[in-house]
N, C-alpha and C. Protein backbone atom coordinates (compact mmCIF):
# COMPACT_ATOMS: atom_id res chain seq x y z
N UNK A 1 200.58 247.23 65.08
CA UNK A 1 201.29 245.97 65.16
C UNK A 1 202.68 246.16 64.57
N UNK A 2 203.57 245.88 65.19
CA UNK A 2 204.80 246.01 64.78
C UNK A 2 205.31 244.96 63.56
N UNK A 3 205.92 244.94 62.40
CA UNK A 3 206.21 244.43 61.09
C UNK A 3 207.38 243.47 61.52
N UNK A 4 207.43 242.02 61.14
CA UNK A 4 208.51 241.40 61.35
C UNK A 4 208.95 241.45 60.40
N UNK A 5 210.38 240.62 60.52
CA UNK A 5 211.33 240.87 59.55
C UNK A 5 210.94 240.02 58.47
N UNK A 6 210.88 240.19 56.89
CA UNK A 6 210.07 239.48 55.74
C UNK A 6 211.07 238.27 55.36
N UNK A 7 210.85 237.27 55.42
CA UNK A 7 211.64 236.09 55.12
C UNK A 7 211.33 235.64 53.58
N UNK A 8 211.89 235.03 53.39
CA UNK A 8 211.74 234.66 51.85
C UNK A 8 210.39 233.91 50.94
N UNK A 9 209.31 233.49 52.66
CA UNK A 9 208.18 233.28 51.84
C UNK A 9 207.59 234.78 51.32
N UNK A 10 208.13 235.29 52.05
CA UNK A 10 207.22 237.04 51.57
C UNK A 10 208.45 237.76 50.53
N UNK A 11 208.88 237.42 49.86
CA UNK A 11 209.81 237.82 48.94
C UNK A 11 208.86 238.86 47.94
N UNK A 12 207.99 238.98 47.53
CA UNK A 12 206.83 240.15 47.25
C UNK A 12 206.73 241.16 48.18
N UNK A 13 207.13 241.59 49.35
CA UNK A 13 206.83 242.56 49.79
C UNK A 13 207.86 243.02 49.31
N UNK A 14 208.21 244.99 48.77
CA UNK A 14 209.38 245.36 48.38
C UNK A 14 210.40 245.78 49.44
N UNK A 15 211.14 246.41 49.26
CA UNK A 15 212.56 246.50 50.51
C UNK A 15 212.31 248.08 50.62
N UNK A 16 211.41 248.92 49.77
CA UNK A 16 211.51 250.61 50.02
C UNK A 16 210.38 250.64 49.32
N UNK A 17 209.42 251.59 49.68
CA UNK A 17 208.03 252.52 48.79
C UNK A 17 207.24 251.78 48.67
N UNK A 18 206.52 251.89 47.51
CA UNK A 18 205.36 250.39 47.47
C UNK A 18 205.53 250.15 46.02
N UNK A 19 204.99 248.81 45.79
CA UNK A 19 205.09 248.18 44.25
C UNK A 19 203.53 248.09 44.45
N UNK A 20 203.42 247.46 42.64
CA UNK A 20 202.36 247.24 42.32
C UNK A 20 202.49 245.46 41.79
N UNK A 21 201.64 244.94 42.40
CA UNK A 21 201.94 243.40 42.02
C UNK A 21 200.82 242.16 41.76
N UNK A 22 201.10 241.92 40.57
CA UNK A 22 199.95 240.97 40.19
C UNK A 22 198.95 240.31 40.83
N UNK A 23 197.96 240.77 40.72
CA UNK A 23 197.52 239.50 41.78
C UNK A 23 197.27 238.26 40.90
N UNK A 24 197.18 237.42 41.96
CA UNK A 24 197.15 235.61 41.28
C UNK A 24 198.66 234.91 41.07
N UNK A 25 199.45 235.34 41.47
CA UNK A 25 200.65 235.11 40.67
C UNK A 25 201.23 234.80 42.65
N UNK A 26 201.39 235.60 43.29
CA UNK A 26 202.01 235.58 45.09
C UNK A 26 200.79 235.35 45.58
N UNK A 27 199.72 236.04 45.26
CA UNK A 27 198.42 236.43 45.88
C UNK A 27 197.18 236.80 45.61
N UNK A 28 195.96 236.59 45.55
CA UNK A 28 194.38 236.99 45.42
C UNK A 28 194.72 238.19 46.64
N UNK A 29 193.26 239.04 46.28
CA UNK A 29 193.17 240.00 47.09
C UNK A 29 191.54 240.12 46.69
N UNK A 30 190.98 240.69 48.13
CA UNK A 30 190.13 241.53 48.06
C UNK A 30 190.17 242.83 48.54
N UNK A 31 189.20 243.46 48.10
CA UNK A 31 189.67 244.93 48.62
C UNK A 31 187.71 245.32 48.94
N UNK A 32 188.05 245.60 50.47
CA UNK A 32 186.57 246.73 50.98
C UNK A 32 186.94 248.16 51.34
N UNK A 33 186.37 249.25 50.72
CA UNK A 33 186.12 250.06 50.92
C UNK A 33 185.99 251.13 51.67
N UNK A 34 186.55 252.12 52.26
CA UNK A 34 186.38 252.81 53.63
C UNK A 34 186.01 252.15 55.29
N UNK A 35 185.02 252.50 55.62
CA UNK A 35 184.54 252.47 57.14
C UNK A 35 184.20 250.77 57.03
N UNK A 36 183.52 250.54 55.82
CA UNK A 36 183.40 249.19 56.28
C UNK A 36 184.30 247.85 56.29
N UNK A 37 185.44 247.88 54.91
CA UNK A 37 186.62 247.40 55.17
C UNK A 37 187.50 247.80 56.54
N UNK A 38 187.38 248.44 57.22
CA UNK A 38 187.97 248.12 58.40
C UNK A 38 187.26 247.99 59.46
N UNK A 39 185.75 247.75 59.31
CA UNK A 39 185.57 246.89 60.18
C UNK A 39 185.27 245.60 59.83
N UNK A 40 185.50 245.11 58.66
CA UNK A 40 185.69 243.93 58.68
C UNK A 40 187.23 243.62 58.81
N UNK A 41 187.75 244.19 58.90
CA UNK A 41 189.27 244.23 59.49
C UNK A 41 189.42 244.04 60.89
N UNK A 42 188.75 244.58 61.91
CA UNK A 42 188.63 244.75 63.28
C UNK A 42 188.11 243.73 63.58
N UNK A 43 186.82 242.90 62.87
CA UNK A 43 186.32 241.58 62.97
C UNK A 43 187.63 240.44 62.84
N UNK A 44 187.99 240.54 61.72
CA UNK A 44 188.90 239.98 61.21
C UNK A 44 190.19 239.45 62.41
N UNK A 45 190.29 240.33 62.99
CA UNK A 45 191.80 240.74 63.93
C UNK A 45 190.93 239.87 65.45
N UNK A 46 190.06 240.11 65.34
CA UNK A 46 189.55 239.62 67.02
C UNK A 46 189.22 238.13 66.85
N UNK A 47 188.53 237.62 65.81
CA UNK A 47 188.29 236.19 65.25
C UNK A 47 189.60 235.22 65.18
N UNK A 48 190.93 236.32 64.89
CA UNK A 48 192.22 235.48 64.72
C UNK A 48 193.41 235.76 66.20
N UNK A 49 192.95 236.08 66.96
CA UNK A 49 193.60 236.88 67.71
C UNK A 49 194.84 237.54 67.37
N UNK A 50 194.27 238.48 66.51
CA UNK A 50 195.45 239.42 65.93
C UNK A 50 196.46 239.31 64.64
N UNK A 51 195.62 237.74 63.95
CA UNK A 51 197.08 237.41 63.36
C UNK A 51 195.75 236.64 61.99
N UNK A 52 195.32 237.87 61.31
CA UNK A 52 194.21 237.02 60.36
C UNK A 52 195.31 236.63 59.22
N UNK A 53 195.94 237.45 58.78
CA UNK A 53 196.97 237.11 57.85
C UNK A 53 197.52 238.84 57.39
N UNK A 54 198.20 239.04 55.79
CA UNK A 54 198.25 240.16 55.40
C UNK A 54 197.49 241.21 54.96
N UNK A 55 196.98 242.14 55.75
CA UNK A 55 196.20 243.18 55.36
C UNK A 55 196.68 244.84 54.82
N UNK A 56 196.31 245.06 53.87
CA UNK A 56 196.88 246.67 53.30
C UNK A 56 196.25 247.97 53.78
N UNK A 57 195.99 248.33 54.22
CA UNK A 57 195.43 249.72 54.10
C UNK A 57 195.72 250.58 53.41
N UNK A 58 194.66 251.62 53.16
CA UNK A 58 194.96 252.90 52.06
C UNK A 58 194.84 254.00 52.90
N UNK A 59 195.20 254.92 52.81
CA UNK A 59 195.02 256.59 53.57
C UNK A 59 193.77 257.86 52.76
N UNK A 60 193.81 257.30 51.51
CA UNK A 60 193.66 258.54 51.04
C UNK A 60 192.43 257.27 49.52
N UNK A 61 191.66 258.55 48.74
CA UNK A 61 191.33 257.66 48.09
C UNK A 61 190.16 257.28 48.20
N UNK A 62 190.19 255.68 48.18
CA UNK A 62 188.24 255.29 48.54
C UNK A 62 188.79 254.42 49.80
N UNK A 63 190.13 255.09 50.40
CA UNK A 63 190.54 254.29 51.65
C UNK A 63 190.19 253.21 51.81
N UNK A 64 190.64 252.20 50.75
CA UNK A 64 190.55 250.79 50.85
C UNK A 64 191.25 250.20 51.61
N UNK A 65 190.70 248.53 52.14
CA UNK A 65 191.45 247.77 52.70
C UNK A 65 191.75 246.33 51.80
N UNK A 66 192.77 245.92 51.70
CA UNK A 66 193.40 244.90 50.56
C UNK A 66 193.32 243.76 51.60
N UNK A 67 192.49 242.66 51.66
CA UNK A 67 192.61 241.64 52.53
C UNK A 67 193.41 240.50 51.06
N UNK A 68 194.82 240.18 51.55
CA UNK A 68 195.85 239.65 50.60
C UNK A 68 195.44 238.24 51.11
N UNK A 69 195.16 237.32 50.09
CA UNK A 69 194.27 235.53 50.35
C UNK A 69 195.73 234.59 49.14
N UNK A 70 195.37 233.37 49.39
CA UNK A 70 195.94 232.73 48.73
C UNK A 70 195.71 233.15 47.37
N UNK A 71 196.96 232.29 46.47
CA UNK A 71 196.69 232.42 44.73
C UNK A 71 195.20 231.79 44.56
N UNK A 72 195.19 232.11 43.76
CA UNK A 72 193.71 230.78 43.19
C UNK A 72 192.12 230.80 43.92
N UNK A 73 192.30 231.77 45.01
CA UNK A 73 191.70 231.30 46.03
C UNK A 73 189.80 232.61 46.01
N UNK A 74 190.44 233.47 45.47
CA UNK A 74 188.94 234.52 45.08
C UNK A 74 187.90 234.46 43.87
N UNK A 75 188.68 233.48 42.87
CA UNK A 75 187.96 233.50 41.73
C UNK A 75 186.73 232.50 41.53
N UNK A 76 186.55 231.56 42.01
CA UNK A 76 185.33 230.68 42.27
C UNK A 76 184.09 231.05 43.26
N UNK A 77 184.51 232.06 44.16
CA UNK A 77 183.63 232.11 44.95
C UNK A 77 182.75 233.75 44.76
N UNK A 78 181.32 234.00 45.18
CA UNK A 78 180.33 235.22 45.00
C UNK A 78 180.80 235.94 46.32
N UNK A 79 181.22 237.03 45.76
CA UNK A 79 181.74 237.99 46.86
C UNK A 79 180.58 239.39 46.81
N UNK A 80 180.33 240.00 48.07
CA UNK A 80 179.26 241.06 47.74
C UNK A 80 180.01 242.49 47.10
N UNK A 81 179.00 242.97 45.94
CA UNK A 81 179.21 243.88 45.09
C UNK A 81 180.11 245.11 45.86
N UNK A 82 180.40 245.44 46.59
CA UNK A 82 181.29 246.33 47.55
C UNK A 82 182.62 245.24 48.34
N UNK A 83 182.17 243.91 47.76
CA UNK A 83 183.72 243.56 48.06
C UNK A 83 184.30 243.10 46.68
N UNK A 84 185.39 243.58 46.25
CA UNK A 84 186.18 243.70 44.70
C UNK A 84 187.22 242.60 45.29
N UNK A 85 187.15 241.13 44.17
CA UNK A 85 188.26 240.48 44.10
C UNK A 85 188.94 240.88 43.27
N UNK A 86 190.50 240.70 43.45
CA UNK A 86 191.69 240.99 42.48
C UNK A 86 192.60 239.45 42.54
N UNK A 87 192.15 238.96 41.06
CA UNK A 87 192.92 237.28 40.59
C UNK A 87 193.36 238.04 39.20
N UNK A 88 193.72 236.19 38.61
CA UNK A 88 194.00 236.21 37.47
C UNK A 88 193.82 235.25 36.72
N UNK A 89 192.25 235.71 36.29
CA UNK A 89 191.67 234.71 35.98
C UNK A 89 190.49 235.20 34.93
N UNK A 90 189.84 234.26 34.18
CA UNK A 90 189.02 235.26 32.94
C UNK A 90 189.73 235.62 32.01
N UNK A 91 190.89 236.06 31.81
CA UNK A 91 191.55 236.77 30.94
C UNK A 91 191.90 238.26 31.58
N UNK A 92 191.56 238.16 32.94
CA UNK A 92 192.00 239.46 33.68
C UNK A 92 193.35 240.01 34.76
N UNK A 93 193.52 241.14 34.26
CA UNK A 93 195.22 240.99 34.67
C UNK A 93 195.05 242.32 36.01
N UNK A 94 194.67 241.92 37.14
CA UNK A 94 194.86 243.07 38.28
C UNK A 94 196.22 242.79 38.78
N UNK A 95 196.29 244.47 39.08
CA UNK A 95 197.23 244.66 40.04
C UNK A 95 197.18 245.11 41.40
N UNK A 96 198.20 244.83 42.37
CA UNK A 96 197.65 245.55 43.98
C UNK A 96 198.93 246.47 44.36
N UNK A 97 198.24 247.49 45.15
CA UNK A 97 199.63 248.04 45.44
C UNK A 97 200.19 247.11 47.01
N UNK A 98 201.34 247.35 46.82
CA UNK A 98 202.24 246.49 47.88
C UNK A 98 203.16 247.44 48.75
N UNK A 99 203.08 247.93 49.90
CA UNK A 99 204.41 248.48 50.69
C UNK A 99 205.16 247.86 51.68
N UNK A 100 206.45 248.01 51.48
CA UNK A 100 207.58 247.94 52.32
C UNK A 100 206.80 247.88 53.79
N UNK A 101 208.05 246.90 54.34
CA UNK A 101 207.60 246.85 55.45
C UNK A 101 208.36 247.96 56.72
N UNK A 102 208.78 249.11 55.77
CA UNK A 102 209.04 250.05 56.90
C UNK A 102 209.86 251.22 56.09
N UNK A 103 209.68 252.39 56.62
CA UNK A 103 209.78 253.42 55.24
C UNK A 103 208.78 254.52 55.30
N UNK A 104 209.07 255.22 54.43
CA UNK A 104 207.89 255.96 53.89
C UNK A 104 207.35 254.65 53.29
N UNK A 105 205.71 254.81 52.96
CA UNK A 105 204.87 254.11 52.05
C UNK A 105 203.34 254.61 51.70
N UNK A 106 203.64 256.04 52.31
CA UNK A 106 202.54 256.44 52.15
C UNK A 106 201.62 256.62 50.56
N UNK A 107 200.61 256.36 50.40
CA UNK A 107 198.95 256.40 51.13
C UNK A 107 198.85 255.02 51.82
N UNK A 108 199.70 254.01 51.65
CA UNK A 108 199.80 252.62 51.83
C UNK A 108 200.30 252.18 53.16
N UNK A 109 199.83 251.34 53.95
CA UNK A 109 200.66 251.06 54.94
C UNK A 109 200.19 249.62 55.83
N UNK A 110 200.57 248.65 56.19
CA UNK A 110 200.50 247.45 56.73
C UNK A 110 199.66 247.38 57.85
N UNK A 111 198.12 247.37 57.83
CA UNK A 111 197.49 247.00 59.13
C UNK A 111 197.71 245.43 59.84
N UNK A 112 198.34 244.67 58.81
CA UNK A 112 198.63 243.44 59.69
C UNK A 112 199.38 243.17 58.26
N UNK A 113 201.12 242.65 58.98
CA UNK A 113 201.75 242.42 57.83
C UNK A 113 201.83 241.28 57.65
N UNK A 114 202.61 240.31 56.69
CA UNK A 114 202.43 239.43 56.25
C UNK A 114 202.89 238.42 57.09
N UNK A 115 202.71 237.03 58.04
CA UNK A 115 203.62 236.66 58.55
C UNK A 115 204.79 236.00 58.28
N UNK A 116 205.68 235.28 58.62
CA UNK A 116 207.11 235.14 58.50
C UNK A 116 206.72 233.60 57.74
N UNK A 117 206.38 232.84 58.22
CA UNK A 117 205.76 231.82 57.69
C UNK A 117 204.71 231.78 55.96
N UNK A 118 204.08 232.75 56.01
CA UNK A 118 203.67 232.87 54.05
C UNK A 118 202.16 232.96 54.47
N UNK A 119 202.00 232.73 55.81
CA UNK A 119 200.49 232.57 55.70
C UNK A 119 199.33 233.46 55.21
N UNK A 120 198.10 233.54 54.66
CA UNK A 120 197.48 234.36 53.82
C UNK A 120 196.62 234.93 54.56
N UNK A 121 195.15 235.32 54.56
CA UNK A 121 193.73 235.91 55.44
C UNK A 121 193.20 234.65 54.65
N UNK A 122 192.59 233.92 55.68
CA UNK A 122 191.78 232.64 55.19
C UNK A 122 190.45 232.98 54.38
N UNK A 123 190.25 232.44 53.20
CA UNK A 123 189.45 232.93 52.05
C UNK A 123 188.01 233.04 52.92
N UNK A 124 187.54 231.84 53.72
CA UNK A 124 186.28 231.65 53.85
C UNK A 124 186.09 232.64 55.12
N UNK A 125 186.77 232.75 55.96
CA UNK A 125 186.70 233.68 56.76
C UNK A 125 186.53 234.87 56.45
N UNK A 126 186.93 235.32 55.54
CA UNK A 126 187.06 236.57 55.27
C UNK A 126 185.47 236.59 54.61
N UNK A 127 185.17 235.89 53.63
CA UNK A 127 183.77 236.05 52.85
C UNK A 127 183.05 235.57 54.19
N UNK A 128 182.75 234.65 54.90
CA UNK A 128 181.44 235.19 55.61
C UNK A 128 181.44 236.44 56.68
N UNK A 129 182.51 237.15 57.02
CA UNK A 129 182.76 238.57 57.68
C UNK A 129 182.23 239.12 56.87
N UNK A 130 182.78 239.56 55.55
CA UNK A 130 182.16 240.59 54.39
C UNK A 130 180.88 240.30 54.67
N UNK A 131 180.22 239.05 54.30
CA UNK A 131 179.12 238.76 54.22
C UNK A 131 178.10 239.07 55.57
N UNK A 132 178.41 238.96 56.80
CA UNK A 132 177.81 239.39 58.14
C UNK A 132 177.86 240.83 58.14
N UNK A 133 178.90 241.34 57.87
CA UNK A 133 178.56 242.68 58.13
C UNK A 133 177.73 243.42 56.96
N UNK A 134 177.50 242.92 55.83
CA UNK A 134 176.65 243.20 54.75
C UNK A 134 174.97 242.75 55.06
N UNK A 135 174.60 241.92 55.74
CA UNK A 135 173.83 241.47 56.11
C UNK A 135 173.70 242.41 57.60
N UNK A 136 174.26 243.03 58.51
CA UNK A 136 174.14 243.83 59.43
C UNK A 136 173.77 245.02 59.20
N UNK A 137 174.32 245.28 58.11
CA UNK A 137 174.29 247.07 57.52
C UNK A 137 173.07 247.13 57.15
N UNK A 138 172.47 246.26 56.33
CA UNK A 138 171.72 245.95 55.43
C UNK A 138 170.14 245.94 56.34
N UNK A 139 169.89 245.51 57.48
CA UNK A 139 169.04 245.44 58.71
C UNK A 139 168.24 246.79 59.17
């Protein structure tokens, strides 16, 4: 998918490399794990036609996928033990890595970037995907 140009609701994405950036503060995040974070990514993408919101990918690593959700929006709800929320909340201070939307950025790189508008990966959507395909695997 080609990266539009970042307007000032996305003022968190950086302009070169990747940052590391609070979550809870721009954004909640979850993050799944290899083969199965991207297919709940691939779910994700066909449910929205293409446009679930901002997603991260990793290259290298435990090749995670960062599904980026509203502030506020991961910490109330039971997510399954292979899906890791990142808030700020508890007294807990995560960080996510963040890349440019064009550049080197490697291990990091934008499977669906943020859109121009601010919009996020809708919280509940995303938990009953995690949740179906955990319940599929699981069969």
């Amino acid at each position: 998918m080609n990266a539009p140009s970042c307007h000032a609701e996305n003022a968190w994405v950086p302009a070169s490399g990747f940052q590391l950036r609070k979550a809870g503060v721009q954004f909640d995040a979850v993050r799944v794990d290899g083969d199965g974070g991207r297919r709940v990514a691939d779910v994700m993408e066909q449910m929205t036609s293409g446009d679930p919101g901002p997603i991260v990918v990793e290259a290298n690593g435990r090749r995670g996928v960062y599904f980026l959700l509203p502030p506020g929006s991961t910490a109330r709800r039971a997510w399954p033990r292979w899906a890791m929320p990142f808030n700020a909340c508890h007294g807990t201070v995560s960080y996510l890595p963040v890349p440019a939307l064009h550049g080197n950025t490697w291990p990091l790189a934008w499977r669906c970037p943020p859109p121009a508008d601010g919009r996020f990966v809708h919280p509940a959507l995303l938990r009953s995907t995690v949740l179906a395909l955990e319940r599929l695997l699981s069969s």
